[in-house]
PDB file of N, CA and C in Angstrom:
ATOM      1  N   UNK A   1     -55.567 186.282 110.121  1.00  0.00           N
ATOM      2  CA  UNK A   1     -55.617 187.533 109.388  1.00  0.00           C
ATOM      3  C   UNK A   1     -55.173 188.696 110.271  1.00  0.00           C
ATOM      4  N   UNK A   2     -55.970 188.991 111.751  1.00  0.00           N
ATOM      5  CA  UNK A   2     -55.333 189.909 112.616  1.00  0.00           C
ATOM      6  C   UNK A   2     -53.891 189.825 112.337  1.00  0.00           C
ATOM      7  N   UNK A   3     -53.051 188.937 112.510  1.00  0.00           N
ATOM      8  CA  UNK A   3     -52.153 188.720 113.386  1.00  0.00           C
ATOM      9  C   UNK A   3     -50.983 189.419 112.248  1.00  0.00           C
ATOM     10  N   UNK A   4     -51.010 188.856 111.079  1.00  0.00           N
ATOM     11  CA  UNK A   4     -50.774 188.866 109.939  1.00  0.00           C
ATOM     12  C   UNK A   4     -50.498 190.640 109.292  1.00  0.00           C
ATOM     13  N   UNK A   5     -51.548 191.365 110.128  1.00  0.00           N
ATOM     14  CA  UNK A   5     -51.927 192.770 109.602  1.00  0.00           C
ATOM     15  C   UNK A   5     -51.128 193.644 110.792  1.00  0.00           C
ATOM     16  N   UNK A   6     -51.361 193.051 112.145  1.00  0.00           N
ATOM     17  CA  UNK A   6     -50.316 193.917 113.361  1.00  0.00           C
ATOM     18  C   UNK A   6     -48.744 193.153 112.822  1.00  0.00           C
ATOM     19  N   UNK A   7     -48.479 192.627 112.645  1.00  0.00           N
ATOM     20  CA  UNK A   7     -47.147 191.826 111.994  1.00  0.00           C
ATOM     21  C   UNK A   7     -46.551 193.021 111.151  1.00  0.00           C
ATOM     22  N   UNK A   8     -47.568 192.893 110.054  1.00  0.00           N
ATOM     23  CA  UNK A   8     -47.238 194.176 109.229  1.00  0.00           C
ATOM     24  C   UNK A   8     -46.710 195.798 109.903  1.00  0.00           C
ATOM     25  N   UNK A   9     -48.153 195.941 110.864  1.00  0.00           N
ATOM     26  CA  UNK A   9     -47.666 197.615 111.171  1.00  0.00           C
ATOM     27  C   UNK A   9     -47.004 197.505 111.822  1.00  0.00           C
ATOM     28  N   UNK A  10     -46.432 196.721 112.638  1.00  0.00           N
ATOM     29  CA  UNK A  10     -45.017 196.268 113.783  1.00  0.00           C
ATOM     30  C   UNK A  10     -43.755 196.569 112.721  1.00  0.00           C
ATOM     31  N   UNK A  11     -44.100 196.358 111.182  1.00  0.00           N
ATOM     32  CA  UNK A  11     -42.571 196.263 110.743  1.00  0.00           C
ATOM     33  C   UNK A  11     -42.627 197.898 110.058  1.00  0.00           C
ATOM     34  N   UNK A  12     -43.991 197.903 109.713  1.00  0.00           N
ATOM     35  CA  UNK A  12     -43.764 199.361 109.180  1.00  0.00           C
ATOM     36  C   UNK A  12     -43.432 200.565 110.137  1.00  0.00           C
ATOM     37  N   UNK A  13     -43.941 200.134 111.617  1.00  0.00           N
ATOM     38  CA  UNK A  13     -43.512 201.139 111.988  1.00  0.00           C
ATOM     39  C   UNK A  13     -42.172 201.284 112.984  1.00  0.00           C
ATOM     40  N   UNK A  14     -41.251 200.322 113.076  1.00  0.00           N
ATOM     41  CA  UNK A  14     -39.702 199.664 112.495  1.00  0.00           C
ATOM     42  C   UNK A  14     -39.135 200.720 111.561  1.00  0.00           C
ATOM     43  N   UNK A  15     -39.936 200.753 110.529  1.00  0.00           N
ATOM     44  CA  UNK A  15     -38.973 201.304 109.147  1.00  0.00           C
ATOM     45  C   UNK A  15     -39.268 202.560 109.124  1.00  0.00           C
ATOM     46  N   UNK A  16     -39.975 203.268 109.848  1.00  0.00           N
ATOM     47  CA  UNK A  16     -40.709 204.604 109.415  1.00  0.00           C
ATOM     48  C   UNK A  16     -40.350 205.389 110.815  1.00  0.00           C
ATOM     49  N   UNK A  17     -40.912 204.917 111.672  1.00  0.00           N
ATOM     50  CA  UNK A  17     -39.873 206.001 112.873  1.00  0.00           C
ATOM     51  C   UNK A  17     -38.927 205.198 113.852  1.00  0.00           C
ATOM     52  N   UNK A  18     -39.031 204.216 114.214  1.00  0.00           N
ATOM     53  CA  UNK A  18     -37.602 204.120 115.018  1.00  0.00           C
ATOM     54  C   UNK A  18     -36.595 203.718 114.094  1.00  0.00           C
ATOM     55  N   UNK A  19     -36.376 203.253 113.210  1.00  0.00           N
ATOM     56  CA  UNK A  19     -34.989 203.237 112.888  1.00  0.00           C
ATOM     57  C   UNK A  19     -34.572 204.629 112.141  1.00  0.00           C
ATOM     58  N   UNK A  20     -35.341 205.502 111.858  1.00  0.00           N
ATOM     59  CA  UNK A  20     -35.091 207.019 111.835  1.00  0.00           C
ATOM     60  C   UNK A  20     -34.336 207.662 113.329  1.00  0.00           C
ATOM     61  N   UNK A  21     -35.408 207.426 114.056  1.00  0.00           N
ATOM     62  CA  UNK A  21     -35.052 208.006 115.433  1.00  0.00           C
ATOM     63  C   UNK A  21     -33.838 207.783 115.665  1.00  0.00           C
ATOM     64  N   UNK A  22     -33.311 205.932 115.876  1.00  0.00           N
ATOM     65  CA  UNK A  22     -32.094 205.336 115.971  1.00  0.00           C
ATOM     66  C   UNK A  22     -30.750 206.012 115.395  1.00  0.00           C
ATOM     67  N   UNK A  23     -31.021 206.392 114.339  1.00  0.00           N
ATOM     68  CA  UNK A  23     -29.857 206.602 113.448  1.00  0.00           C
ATOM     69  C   UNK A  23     -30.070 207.976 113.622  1.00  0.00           C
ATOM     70  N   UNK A  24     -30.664 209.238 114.010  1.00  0.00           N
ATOM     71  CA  UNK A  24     -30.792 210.432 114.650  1.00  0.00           C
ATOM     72  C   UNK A  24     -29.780 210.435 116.077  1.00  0.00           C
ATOM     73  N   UNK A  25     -30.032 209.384 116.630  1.00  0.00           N
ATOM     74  CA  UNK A  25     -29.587 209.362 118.453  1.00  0.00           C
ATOM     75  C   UNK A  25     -27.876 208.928 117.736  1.00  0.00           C
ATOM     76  N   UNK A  26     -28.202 208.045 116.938  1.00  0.00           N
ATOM     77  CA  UNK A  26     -26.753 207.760 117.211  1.00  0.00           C
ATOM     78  C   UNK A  26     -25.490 208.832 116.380  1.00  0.00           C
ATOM     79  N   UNK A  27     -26.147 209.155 115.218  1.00  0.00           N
ATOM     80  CA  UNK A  27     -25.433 210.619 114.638  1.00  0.00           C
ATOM     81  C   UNK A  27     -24.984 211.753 115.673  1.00  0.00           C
ATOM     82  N   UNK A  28     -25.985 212.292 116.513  1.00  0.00           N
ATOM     83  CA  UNK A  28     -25.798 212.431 117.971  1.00  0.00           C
ATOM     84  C   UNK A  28     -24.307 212.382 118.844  1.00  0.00           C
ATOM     85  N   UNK A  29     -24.853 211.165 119.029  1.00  0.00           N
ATOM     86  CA  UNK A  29     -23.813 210.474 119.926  1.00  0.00           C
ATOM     87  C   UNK A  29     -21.821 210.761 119.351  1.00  0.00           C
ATOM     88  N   UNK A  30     -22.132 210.277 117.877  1.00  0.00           N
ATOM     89  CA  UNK A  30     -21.205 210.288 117.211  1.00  0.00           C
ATOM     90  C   UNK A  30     -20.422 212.397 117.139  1.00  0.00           C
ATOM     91  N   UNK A  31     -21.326 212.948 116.993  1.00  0.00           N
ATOM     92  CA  UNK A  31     -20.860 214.653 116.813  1.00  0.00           C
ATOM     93  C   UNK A  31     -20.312 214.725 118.311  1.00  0.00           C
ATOM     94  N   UNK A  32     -21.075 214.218 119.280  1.00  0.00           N
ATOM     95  CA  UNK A  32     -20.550 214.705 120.899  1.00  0.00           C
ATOM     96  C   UNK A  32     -19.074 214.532 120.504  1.00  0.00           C
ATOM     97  N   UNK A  33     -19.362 212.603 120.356  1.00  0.00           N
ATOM     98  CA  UNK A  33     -18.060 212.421 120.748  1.00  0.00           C
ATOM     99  C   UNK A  33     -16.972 212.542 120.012  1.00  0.00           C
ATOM    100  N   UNK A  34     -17.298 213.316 118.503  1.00  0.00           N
ATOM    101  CA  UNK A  34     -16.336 213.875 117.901  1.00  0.00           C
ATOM    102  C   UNK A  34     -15.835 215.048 118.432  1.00  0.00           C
ATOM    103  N   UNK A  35     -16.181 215.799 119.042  1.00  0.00           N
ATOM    104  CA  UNK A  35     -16.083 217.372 119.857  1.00  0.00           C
ATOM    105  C   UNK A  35     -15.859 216.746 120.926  1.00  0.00           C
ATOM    106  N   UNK A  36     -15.244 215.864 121.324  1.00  0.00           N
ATOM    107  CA  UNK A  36     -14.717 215.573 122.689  1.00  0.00           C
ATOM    108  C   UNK A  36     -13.177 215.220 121.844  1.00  0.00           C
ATOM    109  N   UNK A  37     -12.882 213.973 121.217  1.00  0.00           N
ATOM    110  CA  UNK A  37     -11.544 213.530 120.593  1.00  0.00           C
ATOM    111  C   UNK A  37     -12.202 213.160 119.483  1.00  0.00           C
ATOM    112  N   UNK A  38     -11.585 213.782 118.333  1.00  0.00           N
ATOM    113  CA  UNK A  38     -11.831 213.422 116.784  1.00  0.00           C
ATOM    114  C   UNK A  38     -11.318 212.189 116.306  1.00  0.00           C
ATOM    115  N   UNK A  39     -10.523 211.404 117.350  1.00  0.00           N
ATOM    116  CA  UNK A  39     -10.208 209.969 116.781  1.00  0.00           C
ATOM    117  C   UNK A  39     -10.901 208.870 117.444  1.00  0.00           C
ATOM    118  N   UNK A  40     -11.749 209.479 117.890  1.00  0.00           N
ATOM    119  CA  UNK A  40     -12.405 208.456 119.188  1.00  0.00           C
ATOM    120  C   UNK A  40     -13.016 206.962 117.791  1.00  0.00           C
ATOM    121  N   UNK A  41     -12.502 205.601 118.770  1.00  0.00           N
ATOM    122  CA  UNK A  41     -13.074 204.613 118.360  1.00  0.00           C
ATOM    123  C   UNK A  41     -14.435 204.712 118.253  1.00  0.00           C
ATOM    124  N   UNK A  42     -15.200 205.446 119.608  1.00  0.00           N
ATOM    125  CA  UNK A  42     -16.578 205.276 119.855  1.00  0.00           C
ATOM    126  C   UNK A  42     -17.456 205.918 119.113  1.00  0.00           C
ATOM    127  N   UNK A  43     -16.740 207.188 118.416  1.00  0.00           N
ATOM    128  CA  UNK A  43     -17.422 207.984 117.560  1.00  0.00           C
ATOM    129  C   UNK A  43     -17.290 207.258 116.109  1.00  0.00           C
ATOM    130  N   UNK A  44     -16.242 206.991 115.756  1.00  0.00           N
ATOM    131  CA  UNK A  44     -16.709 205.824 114.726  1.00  0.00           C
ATOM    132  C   UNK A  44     -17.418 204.292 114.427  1.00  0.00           C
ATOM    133  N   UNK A  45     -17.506 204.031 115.707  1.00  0.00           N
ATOM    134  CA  UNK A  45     -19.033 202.794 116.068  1.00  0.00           C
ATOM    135  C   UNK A  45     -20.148 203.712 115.539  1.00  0.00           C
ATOM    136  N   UNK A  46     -20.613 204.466 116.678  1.00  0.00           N
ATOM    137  CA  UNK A  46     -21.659 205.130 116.387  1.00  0.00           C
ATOM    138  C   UNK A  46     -21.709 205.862 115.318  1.00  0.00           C
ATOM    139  N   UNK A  47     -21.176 206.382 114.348  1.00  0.00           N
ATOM    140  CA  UNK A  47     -21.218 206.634 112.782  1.00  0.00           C
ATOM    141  C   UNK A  47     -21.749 205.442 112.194  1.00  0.00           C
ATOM    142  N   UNK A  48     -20.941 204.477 112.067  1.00  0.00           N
ATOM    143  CA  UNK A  48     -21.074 203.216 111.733  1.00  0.00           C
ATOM    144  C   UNK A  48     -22.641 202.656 111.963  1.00  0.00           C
ATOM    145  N   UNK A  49     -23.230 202.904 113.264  1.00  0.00           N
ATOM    146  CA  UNK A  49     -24.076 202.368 113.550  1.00  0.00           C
ATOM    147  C   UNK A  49     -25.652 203.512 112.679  1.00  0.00           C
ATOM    148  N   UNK A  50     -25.217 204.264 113.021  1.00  0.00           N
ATOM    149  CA  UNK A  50     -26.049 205.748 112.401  1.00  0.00           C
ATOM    150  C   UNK A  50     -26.280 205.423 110.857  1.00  0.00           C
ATOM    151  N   UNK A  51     -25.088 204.966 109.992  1.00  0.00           N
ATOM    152  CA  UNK A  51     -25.044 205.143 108.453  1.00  0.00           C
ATOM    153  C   UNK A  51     -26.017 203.159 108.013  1.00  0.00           C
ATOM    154  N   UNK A  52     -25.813 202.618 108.793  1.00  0.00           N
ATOM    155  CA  UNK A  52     -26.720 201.417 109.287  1.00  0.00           C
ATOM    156  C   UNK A  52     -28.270 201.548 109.143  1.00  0.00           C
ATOM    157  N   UNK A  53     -28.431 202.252 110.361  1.00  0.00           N
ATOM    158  CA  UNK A  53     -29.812 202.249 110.381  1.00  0.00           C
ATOM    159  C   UNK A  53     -30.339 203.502 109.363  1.00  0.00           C
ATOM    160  N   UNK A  54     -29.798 204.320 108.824  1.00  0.00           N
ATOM    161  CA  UNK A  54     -30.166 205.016 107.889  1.00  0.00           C
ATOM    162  C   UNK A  54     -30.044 204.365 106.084  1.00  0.00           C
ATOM    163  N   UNK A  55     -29.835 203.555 106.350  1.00  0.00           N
ATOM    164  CA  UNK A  55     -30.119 202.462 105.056  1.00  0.00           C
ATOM    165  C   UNK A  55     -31.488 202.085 105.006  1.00  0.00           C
ATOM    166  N   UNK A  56     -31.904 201.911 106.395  1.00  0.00           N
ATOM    167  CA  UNK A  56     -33.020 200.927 106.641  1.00  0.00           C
ATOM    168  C   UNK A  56     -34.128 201.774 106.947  1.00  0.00           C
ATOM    169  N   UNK A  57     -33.802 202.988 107.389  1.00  0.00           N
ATOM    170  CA  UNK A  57     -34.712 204.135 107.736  1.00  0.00           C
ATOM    171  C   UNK A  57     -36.116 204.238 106.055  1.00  0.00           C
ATOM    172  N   UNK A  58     -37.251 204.560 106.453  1.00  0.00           N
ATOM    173  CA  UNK A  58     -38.224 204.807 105.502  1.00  0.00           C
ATOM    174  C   UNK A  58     -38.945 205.920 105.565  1.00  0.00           C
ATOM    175  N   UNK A  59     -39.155 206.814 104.402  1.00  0.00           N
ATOM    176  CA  UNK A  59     -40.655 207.520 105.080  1.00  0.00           C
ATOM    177  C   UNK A  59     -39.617 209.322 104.732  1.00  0.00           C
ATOM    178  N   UNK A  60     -41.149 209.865 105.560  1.00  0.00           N
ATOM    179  CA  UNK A  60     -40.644 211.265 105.369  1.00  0.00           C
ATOM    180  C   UNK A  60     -39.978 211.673 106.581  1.00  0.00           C
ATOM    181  N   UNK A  61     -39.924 210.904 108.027  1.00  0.00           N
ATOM    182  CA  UNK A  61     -39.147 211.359 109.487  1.00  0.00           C
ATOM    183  C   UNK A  61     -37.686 210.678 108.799  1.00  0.00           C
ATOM    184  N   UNK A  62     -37.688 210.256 108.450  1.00  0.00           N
ATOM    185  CA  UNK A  62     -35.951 209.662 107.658  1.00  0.00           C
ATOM    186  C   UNK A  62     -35.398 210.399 106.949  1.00  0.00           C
ATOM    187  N   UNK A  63     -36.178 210.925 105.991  1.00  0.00           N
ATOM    188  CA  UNK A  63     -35.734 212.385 104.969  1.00  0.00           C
ATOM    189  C   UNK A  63     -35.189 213.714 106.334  1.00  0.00           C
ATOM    190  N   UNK A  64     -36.223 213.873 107.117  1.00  0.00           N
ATOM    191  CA  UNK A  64     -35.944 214.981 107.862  1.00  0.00           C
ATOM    192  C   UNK A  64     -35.100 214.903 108.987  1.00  0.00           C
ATOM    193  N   UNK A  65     -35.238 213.497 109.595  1.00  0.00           N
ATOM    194  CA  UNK A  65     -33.602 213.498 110.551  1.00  0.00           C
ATOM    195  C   UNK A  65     -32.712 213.221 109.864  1.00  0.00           C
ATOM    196  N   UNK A  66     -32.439 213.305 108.995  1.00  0.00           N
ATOM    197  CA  UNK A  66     -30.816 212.709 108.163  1.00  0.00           C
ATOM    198  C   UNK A  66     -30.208 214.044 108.019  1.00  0.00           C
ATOM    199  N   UNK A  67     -28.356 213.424 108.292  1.00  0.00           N
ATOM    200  CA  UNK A  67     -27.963 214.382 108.752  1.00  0.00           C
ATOM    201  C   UNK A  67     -28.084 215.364 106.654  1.00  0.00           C
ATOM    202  N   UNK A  68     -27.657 217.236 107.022  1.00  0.00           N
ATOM    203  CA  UNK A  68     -27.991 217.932 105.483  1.00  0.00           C
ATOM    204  C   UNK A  68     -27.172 217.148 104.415  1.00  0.00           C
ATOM    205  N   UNK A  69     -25.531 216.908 105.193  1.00  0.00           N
ATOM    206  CA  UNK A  69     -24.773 216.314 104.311  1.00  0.00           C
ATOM    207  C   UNK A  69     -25.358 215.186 103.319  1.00  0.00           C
ATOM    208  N   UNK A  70     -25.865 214.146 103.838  1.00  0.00           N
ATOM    209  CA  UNK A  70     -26.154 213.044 103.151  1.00  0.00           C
ATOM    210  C   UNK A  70     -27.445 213.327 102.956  1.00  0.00           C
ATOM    211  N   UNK A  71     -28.480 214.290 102.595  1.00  0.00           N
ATOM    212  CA  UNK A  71     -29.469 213.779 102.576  1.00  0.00           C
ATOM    213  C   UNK A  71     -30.204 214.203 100.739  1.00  0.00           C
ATOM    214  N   UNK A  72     -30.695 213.177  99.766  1.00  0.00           N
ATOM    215  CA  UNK A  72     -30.586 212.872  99.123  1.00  0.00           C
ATOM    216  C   UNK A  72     -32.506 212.716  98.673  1.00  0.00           C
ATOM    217  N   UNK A  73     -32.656 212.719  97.299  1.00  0.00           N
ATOM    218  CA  UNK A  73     -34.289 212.718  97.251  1.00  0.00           C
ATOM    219  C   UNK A  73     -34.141 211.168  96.525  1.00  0.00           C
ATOM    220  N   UNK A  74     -35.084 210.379  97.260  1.00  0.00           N
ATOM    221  CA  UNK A  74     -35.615 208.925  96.936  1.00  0.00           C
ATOM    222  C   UNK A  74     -36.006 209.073  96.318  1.00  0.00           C
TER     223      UNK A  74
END
């Protein structure tokens, strides 16, 4: 039963702040390195990777790091 219940908050809290955070850092990453070269491969990984974990993102820290453009009421 323990094991079963930390299992659980291990995934909820997965979905509720780090893959928020994740997809925050990497949106990030992606603006630098657009303001460095706008064709950069690396800035379109990290988009890529950002629009990813913001699928998977949950909760109200997901609503509030997402970038204004995309952000949308569940």
């Amino acid at each position: 039963m323990r094991g079963g219940i930390r299992r659980r908050a291990a995934q909820l809290a997965l979905l509720t702040v780090a893959a928020p955070v994740v997809a925050w850092a990497l949106e990030r990453g992606a603006r630098r390195a657009e303001a460095r070269d706008a064709t950069s491969q690396a800035s379109r990984w990290l988009r890529q990777g950002a629009d990813a974990a913001q699928r998977v993102g949950r909760g109200p820290l997901a609503r509030r790091l997402r970038p204004p453009e995309t952000r949308t009421r569940r």
